[in-house]
Protein backbone atom coordinates (compact mmCIF):
# COMPACT_ATOMS: atom_id res chain seq x y z
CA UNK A 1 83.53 148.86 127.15
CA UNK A 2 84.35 148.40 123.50
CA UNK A 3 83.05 144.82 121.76
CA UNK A 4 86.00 141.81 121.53
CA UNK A 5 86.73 141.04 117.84
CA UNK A 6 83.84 138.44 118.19
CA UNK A 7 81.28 140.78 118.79
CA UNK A 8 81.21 139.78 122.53
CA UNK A 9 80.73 142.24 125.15
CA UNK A 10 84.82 142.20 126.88
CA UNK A 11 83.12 143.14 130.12
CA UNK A 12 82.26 138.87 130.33
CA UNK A 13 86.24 138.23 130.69
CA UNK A 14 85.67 134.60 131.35
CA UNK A 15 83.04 133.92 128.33
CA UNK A 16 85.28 136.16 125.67
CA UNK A 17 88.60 134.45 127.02
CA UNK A 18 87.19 130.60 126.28
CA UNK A 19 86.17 131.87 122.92
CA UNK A 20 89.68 132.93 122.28
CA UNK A 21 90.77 129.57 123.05
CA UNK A 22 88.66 127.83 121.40
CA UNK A 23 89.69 129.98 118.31
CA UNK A 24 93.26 129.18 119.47
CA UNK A 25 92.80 125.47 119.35
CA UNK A 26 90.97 125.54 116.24
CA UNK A 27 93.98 127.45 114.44
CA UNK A 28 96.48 125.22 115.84
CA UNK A 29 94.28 122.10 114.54
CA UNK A 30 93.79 123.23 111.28
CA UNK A 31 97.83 124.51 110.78
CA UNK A 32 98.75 120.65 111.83
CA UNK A 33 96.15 119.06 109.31
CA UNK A 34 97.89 120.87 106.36
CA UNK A 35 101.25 120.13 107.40
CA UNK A 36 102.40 123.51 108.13
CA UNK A 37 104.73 125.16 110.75
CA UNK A 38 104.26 128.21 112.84
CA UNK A 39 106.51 129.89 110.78
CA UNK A 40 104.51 128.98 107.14
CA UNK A 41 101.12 130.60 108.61
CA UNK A 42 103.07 133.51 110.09
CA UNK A 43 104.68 134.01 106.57
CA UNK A 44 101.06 133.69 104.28
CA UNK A 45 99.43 135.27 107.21
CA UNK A 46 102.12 138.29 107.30
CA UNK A 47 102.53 138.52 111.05
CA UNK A 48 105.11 137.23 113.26
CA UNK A 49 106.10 133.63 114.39
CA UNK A 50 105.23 134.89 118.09
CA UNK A 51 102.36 136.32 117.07
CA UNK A 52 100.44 133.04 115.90
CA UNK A 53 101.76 130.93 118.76
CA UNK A 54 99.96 133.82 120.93
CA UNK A 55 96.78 133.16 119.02
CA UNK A 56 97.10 129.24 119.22
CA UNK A 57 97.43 129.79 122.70
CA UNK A 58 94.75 131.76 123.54
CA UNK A 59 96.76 134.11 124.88
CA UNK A 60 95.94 137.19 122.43
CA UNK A 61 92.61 138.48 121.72
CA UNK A 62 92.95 139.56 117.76
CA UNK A 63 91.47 141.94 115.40
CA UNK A 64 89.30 140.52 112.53
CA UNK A 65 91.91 141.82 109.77
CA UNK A 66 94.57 139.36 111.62
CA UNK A 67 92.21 136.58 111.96
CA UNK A 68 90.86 137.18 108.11
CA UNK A 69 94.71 136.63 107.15
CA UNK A 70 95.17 134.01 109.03
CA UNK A 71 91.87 132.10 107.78
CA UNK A 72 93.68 132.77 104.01
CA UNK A 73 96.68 131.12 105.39
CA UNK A 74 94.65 127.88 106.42
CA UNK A 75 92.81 128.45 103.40
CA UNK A 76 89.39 128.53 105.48
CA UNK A 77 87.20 131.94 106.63
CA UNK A 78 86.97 134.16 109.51
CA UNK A 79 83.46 132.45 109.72
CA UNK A 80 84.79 128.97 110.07
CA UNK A 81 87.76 130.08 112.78
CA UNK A 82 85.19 132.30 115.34
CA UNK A 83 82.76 128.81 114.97
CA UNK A 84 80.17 130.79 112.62
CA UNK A 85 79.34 128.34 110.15
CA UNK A 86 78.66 124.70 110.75
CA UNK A 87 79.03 121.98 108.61
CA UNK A 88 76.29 119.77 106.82
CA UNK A 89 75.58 116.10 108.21
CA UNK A 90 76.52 114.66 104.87
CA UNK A 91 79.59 116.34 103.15
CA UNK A 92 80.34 114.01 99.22
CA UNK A 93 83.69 114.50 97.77
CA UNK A 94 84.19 113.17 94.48
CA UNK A 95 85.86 111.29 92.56
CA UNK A 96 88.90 113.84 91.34
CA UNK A 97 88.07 116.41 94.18
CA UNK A 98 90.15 115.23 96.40
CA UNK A 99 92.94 118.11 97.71
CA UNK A 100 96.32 117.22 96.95
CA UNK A 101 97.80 118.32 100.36
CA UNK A 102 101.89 119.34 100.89
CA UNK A 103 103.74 118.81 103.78
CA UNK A 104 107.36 117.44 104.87
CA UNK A 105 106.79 113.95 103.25
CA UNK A 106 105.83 115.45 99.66
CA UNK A 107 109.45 116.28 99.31
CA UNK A 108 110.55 112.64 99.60
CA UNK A 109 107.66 111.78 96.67
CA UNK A 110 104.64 111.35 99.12
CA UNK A 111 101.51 112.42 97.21
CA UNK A 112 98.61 113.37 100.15
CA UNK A 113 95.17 113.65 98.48
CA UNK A 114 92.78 114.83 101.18
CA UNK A 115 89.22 113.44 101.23
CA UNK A 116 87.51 114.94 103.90
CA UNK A 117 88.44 118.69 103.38
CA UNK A 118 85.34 119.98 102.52
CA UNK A 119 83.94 119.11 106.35
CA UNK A 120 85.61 121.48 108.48
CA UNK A 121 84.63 120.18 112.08
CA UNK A 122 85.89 116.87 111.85
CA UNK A 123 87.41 113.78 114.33
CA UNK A 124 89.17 112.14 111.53
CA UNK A 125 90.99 113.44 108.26
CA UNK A 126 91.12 110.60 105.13
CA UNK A 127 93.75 110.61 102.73
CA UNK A 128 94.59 108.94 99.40
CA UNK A 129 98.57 108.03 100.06
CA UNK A 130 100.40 107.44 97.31
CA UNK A 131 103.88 106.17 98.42
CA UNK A 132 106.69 106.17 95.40
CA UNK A 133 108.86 103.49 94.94
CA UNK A 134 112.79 103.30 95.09
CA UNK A 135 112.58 104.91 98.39
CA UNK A 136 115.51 102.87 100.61
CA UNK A 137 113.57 102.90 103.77
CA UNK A 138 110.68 104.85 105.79
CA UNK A 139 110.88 107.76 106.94
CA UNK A 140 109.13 107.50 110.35
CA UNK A 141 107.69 109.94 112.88
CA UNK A 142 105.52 110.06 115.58
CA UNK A 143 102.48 112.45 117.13
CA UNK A 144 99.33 112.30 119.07
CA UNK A 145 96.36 110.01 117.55
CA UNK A 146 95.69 107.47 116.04
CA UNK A 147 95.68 106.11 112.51
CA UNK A 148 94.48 103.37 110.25
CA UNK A 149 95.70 102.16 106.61
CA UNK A 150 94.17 100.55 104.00
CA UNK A 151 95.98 99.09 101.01
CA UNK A 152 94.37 99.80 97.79
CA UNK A 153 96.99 98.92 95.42
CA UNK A 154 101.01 97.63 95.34
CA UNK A 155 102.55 96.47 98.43
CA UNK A 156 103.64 98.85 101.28
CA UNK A 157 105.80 97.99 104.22
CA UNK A 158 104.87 99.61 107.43
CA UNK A 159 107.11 100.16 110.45
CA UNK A 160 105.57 100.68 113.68
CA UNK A 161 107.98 101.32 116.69
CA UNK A 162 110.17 97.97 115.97
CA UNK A 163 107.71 96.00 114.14
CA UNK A 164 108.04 95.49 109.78
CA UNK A 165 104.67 94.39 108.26
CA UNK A 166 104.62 94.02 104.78
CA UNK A 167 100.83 94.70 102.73
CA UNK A 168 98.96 94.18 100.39
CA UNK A 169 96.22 95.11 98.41
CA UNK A 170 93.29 94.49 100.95
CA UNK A 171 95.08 94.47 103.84
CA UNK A 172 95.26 96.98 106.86
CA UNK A 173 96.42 98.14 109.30
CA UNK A 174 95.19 100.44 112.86
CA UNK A 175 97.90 102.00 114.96
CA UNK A 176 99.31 104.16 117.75
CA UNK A 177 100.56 107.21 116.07
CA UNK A 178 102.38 107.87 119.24
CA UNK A 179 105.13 105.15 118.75
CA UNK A 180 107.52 106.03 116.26
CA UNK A 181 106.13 104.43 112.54
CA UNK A 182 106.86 105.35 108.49
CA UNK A 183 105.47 103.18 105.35
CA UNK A 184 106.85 103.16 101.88
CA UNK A 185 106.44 101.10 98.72
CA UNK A 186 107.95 97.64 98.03
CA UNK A 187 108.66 97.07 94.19
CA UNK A 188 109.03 99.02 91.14
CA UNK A 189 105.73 100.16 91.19
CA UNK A 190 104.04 103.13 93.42
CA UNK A 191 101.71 101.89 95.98
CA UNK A 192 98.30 103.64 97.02
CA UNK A 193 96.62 103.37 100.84
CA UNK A 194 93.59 104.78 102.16
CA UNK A 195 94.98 106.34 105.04
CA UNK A 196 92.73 107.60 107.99
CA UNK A 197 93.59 109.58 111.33
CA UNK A 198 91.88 110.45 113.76
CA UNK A 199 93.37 112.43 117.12
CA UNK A 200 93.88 111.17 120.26
């Protein structure tokens, strides 16, 4: 019987069909931490929509050529998707190499700066939020996890499900990502949060 994509003999149907989902679930983590859709991967990756929500679901056992596009697409490596390279206990990022990150919220003058991009197994992903001002209120969403802000500078106002807080510099908040919730600036000036989540 010919080798899976992983190298693993297929004739072990339970072992090579957990690594596909584990390869599945790390896909589908890594697509959500940069804020894209299905259909962005599918269209860096050059494959279908169907296609990746097979993968993500472990329900597709793919060729290394697919899964080297779709690493390109997450901007990570084949290595990194099939769990071949492991991260150091101590990964520095500094000052100025952050990774400005784009998503739906960039479009609205969000600027995402990630901080913890250079681990790759992670629980939590920091950001550097800078939130514009002028904006007339928050857009809010909600999705699994958990989340804490920091307020480094300016004054944001945070709505969580249908509670206002106003901040400032020094103060913080942790929260239910669950319930509905949205931030922006107060004043004339931009404000800037340390912003960490973590999923739930």
């Amino acid at each position: 019987m010919p080798p899976s994509f992983l190298g693993i003999a297929t004739g072990n149907s339970v072992k090579h069909h957990h690594a596909i989902e584990v390869i599945g679930r790390r896909i589908r983590r890594l697509r959500q931490r940069r804020g894209l859709s299905l259909d962005g991967v599918a269209g860096k990756a050059g494959i279908s929509r169907s296609l990746v929500s097979k993968i993500e679901n472990g329900r597709v056992s793919s060729p290394i050529a697919t899964l080297a596009n779709v690493a390109a697409a997450l901007d990570t490596t084949v290595g990194h998707l099939i769990g071949a390279s492991s991260d150091p206990p101590c990964v520095i990022v500094r000052r100025r190499e952050g990774k400005p990150i784009s998503g739906a919220d960039t479009a609205i003058g969000y600027a995402y700066e990630a901080l913890g991009h250079r681990r790759l197994e992670k629980r939590m992903e920091p950001y550097l939020v800078t939130y514009p001002p002028g904006l007339a209120e928050a857009p809010r969403r909600s999705h699994g996890g958990e989340a804490f802000l920091f307020v480094l500078h300016g004054r944001v106002e945070l709505h969580h499900d249908r509670e206002r807080h106003v901040l400032g510099p020094g103060d913080s908040a942790y929260f239910d990502n669950q319930l509905p919730h949205g931030a922006r600036a107060l004043g004339r000036a931009p404000a800037l949060a340390l912003v960490v989540t973590a999923e739930g």
